[in-house]
PDB file of N, CA and C in Angstrom:
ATOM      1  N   UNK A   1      15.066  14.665  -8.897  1.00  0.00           N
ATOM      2  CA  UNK A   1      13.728  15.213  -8.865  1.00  0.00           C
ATOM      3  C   UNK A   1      13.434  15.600  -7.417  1.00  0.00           C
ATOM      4  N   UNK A   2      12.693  16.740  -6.967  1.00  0.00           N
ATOM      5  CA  UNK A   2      12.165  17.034  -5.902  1.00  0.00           C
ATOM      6  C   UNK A   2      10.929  16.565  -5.662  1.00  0.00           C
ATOM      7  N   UNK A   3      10.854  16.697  -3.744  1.00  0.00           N
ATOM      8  CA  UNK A   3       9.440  15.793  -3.357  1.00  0.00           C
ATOM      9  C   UNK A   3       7.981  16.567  -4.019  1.00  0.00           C
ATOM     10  N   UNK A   4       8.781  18.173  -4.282  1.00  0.00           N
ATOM     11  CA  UNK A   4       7.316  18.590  -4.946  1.00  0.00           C
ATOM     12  C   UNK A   4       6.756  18.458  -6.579  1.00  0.00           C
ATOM     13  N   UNK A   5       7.894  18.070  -7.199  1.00  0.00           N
ATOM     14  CA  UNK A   5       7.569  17.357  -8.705  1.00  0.00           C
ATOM     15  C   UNK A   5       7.044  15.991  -8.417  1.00  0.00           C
ATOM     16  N   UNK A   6       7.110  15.315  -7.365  1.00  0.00           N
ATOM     17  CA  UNK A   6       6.610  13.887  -7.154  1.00  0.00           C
ATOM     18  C   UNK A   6       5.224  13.872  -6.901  1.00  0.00           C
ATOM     19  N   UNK A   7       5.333  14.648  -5.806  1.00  0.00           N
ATOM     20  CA  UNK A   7       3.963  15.251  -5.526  1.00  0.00           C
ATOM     21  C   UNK A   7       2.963  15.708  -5.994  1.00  0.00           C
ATOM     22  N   UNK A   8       3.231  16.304  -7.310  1.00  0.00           N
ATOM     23  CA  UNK A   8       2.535  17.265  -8.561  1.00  0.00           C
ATOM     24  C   UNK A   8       2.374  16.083  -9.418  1.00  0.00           C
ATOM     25  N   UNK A   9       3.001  15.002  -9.651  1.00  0.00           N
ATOM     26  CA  UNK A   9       2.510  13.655 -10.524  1.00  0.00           C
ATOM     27  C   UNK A   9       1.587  13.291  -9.597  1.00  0.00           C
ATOM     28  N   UNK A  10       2.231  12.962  -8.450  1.00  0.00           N
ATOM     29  CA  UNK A  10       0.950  11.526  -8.022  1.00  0.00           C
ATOM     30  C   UNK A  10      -0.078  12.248  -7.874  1.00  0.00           C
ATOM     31  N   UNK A  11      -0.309  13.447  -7.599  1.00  0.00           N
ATOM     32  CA  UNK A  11      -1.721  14.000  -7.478  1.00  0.00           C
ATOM     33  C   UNK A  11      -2.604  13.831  -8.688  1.00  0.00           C
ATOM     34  N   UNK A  12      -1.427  14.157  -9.941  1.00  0.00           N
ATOM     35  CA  UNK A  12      -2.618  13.867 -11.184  1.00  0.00           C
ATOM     36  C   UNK A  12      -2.504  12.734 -11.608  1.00  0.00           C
ATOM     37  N   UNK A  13      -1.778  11.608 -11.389  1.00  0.00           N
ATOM     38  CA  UNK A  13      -2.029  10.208 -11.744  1.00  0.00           C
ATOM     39  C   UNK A  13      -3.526   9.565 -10.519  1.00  0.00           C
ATOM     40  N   UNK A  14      -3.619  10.324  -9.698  1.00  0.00           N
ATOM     41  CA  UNK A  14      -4.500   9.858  -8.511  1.00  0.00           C
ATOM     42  C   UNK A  14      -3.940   8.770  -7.829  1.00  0.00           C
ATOM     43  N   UNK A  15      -2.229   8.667  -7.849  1.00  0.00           N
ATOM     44  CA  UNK A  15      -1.994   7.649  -6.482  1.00  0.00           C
ATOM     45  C   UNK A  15      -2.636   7.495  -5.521  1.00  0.00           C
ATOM     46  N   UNK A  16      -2.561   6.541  -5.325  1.00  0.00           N
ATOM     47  CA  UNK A  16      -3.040   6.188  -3.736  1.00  0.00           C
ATOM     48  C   UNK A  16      -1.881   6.723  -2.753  1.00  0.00           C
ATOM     49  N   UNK A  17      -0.802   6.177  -2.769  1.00  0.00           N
ATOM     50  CA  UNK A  17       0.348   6.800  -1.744  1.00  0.00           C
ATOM     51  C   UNK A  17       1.646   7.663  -3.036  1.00  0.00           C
ATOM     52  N   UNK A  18       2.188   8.428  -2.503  1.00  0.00           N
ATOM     53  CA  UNK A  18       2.981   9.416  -2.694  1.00  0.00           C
ATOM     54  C   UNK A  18       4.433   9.141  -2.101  1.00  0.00           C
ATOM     55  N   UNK A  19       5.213   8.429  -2.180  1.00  0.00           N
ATOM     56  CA  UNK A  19       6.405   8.071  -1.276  1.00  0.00           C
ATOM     57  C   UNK A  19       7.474   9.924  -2.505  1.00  0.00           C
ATOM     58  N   UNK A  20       8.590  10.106  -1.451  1.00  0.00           N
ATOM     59  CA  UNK A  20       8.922  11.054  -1.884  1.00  0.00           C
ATOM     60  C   UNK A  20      10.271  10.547  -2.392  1.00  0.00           C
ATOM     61  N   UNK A  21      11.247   9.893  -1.115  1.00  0.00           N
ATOM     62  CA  UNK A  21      12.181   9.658  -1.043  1.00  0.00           C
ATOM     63  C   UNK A  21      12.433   7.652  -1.230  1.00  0.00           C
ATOM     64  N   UNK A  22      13.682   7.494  -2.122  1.00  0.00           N
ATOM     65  CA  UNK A  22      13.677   5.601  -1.954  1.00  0.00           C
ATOM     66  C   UNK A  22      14.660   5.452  -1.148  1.00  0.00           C
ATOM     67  N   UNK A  23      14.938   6.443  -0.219  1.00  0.00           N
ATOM     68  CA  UNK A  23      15.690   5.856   0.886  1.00  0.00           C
ATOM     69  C   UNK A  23      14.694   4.939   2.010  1.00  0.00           C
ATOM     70  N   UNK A  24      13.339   5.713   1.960  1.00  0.00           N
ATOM     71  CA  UNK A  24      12.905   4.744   3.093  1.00  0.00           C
ATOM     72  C   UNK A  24      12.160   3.253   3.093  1.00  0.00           C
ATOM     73  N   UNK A  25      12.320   3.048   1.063  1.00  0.00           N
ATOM     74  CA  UNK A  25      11.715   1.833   1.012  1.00  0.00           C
ATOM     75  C   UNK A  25      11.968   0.481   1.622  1.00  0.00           C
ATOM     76  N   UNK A  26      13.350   0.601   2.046  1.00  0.00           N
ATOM     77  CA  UNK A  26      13.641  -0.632   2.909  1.00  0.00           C
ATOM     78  C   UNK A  26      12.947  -0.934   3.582  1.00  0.00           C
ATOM     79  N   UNK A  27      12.876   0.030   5.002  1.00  0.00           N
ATOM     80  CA  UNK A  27      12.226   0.426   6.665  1.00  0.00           C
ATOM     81  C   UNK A  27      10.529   0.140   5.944  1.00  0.00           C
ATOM     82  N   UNK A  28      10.292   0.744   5.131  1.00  0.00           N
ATOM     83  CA  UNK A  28       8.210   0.341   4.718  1.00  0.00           C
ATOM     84  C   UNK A  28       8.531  -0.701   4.475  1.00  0.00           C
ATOM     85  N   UNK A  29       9.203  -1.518   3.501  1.00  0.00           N
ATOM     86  CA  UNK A  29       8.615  -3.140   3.253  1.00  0.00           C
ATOM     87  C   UNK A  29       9.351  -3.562   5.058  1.00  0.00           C
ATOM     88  N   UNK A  30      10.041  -3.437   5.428  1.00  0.00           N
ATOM     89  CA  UNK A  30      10.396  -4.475   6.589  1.00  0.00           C
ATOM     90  C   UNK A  30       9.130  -4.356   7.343  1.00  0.00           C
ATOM     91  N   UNK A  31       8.546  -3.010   7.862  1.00  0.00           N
ATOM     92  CA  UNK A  31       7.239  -2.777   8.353  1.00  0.00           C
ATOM     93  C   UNK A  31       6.161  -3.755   7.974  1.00  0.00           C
ATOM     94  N   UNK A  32       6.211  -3.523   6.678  1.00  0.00           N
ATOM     95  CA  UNK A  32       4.866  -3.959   6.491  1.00  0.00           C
ATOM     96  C   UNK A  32       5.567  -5.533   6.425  1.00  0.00           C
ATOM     97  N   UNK A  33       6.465  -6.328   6.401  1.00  0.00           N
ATOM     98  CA  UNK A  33       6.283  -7.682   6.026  1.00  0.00           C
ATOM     99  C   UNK A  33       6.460  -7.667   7.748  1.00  0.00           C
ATOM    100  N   UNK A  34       6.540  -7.586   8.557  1.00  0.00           N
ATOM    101  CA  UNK A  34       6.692  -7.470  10.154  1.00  0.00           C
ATOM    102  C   UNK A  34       4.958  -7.385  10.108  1.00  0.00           C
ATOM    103  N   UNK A  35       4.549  -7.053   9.960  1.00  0.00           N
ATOM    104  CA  UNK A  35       2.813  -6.531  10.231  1.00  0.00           C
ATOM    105  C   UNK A  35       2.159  -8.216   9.098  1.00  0.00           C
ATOM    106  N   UNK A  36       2.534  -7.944   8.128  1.00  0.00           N
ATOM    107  CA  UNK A  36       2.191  -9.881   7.565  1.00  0.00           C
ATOM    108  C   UNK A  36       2.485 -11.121   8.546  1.00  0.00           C
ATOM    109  N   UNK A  37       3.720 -11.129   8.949  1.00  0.00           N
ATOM    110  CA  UNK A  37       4.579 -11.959   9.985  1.00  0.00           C
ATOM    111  C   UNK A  37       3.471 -11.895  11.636  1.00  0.00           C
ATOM    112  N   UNK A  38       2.789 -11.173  11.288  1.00  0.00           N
ATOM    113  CA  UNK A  38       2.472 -10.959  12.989  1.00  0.00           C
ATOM    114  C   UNK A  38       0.666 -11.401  12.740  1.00  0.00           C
ATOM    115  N   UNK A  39       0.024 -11.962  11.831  1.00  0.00           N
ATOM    116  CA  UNK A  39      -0.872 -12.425  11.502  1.00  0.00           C
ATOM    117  C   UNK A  39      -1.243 -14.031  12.371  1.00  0.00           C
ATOM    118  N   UNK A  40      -1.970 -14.784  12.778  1.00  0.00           N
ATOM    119  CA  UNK A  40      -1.498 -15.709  13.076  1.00  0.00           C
ATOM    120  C   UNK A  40      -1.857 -16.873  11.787  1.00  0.00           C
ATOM    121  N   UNK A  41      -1.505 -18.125  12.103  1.00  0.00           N
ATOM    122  CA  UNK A  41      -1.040 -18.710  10.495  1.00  0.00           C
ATOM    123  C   UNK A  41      -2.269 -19.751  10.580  1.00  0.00           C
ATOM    124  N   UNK A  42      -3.485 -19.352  10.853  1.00  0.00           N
ATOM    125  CA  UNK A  42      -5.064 -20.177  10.728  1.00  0.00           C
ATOM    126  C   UNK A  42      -5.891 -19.940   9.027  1.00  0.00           C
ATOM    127  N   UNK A  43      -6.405 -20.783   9.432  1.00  0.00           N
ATOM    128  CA  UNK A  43      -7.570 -20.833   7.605  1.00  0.00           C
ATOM    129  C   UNK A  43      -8.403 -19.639   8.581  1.00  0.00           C
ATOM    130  N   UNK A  44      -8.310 -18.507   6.924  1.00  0.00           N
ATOM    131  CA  UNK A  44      -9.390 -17.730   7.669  1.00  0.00           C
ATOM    132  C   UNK A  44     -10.598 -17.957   7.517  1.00  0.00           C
ATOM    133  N   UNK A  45     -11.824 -17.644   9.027  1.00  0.00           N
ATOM    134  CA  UNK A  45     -12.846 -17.370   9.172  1.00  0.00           C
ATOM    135  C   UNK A  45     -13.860 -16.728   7.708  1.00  0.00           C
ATOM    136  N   UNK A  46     -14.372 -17.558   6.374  1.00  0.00           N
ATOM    137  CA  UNK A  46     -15.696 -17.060   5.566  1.00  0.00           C
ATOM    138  C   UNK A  46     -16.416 -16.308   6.141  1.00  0.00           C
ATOM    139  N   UNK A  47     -16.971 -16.307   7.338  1.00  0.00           N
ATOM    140  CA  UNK A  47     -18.228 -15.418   7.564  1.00  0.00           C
ATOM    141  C   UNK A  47     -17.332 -13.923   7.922  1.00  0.00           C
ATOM    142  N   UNK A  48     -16.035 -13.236   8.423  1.00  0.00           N
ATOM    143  CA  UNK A  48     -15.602 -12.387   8.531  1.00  0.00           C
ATOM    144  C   UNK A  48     -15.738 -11.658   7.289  1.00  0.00           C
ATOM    145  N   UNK A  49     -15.464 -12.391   6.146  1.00  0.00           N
ATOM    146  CA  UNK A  49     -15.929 -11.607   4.611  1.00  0.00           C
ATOM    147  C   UNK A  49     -16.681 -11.202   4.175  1.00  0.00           C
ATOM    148  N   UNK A  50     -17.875 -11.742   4.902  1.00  0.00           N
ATOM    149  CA  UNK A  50     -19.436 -11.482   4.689  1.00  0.00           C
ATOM    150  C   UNK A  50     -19.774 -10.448   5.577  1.00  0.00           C
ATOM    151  N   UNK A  51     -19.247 -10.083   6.513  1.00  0.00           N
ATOM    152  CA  UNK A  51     -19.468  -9.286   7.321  1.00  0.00           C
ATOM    153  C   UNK A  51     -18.784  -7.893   7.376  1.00  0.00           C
ATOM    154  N   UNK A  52     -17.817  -8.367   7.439  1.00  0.00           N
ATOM    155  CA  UNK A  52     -16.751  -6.710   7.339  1.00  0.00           C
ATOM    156  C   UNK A  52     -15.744  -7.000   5.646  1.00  0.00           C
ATOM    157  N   UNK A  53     -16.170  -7.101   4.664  1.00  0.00           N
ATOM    158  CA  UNK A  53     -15.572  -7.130   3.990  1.00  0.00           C
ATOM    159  C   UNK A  53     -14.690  -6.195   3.392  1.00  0.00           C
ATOM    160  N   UNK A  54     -14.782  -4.435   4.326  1.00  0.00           N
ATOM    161  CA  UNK A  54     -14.145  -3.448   4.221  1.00  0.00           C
ATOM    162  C   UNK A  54     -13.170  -3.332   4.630  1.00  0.00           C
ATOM    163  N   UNK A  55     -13.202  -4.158   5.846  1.00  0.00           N
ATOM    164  CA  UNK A  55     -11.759  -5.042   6.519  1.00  0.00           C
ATOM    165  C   UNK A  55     -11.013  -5.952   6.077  1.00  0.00           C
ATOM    166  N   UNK A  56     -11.715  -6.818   5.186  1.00  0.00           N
ATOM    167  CA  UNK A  56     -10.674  -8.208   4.734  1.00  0.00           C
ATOM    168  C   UNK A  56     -10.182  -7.871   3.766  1.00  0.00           C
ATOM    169  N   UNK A  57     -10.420  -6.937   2.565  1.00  0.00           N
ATOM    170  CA  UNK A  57      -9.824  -6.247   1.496  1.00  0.00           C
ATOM    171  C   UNK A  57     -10.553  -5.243   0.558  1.00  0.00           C
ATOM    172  N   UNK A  58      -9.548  -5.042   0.375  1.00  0.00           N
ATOM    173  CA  UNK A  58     -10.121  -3.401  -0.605  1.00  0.00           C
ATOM    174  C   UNK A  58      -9.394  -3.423  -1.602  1.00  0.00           C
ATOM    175  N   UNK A  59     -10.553  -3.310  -2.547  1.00  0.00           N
ATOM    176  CA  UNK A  59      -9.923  -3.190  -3.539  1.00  0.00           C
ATOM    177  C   UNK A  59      -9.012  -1.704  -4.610  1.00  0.00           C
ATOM    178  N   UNK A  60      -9.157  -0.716  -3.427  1.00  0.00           N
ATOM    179  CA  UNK A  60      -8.561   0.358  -4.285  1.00  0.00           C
ATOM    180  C   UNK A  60      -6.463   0.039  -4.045  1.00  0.00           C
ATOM    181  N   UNK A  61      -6.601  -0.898  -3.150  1.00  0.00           N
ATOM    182  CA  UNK A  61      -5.056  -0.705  -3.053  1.00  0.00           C
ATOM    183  C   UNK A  61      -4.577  -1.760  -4.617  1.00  0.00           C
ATOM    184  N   UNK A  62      -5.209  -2.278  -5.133  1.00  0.00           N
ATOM    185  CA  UNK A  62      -5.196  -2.734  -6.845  1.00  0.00           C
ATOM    186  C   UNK A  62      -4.812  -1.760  -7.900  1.00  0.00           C
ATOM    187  N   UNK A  63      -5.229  -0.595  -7.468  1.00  0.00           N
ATOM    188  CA  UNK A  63      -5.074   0.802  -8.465  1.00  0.00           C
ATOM    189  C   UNK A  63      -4.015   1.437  -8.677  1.00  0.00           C
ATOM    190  N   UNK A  64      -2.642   1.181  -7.404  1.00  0.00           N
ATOM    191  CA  UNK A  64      -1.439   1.877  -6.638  1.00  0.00           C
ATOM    192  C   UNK A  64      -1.128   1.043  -7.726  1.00  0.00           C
ATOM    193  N   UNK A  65      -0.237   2.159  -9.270  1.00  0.00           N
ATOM    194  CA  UNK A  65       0.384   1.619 -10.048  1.00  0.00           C
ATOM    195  C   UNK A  65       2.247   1.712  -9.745  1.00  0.00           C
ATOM    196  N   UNK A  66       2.843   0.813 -10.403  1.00  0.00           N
ATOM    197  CA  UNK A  66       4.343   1.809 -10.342  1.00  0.00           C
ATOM    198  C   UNK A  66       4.783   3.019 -10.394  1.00  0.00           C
ATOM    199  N   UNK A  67       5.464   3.834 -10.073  1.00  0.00           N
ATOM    200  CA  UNK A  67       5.835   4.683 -10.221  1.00  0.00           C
ATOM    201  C   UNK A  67       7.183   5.320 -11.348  1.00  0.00           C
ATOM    202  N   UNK A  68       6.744   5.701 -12.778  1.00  0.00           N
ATOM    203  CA  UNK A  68       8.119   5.763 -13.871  1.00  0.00           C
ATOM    204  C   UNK A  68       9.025   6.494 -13.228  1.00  0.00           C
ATOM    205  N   UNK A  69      10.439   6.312 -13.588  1.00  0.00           N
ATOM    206  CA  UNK A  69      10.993   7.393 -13.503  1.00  0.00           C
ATOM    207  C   UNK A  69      10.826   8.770 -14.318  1.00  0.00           C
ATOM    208  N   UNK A  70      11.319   9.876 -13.819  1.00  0.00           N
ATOM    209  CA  UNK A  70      11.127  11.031 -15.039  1.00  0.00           C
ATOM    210  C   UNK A  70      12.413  10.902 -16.108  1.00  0.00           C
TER     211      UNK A  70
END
C-alpha cells in the first residue's frame, strides 16, 4: 500500500496520527518510552490536575484506534 492510500483512510477514519511507513515504529516507541523514562519517579502533585488538566491528560489520544491492514 502507498503513503497516499494510508493517508486517504486515516483522514476518513479521523485518526489522530497517520504513521505511513512500519519501518519507523521501532525509533517512535524507543522515543517515546525514553520521554516516559525521563519523568521523575514521585507521587504526582493532585492540585496540578485541577489546574492544568489539559496538561496531565487528554483524552482524545483514547480515540487513536488500530490501524487494519488492507
Amino acid at each position: 500500500m502507498d503513503a497516499g492510500e494510508r493517508v486517504v483512510r486515516g483522514i476518513k477514519r479521523g485518526d489522530l496520527y497517520i504513521m505511513t511507513h512500519t519501518e519507523f515504529k521501532e525509533g517512535v516507541e524507543a522515543r517515546c518510552n525514553a520521554i516516559v523514562r525521563a519523568f521523575p519517579d514521585e507521587t504526582p502533585n493532585p492540585r496540578y490536575s485541577e489546574v492544568f488538566p489539559f496538561l496531565t491528560y487528554n483524552e482524545i489520544y483514547d480515540k487513536q484506534e488500530a490501524v487494519p491492514a488492507l
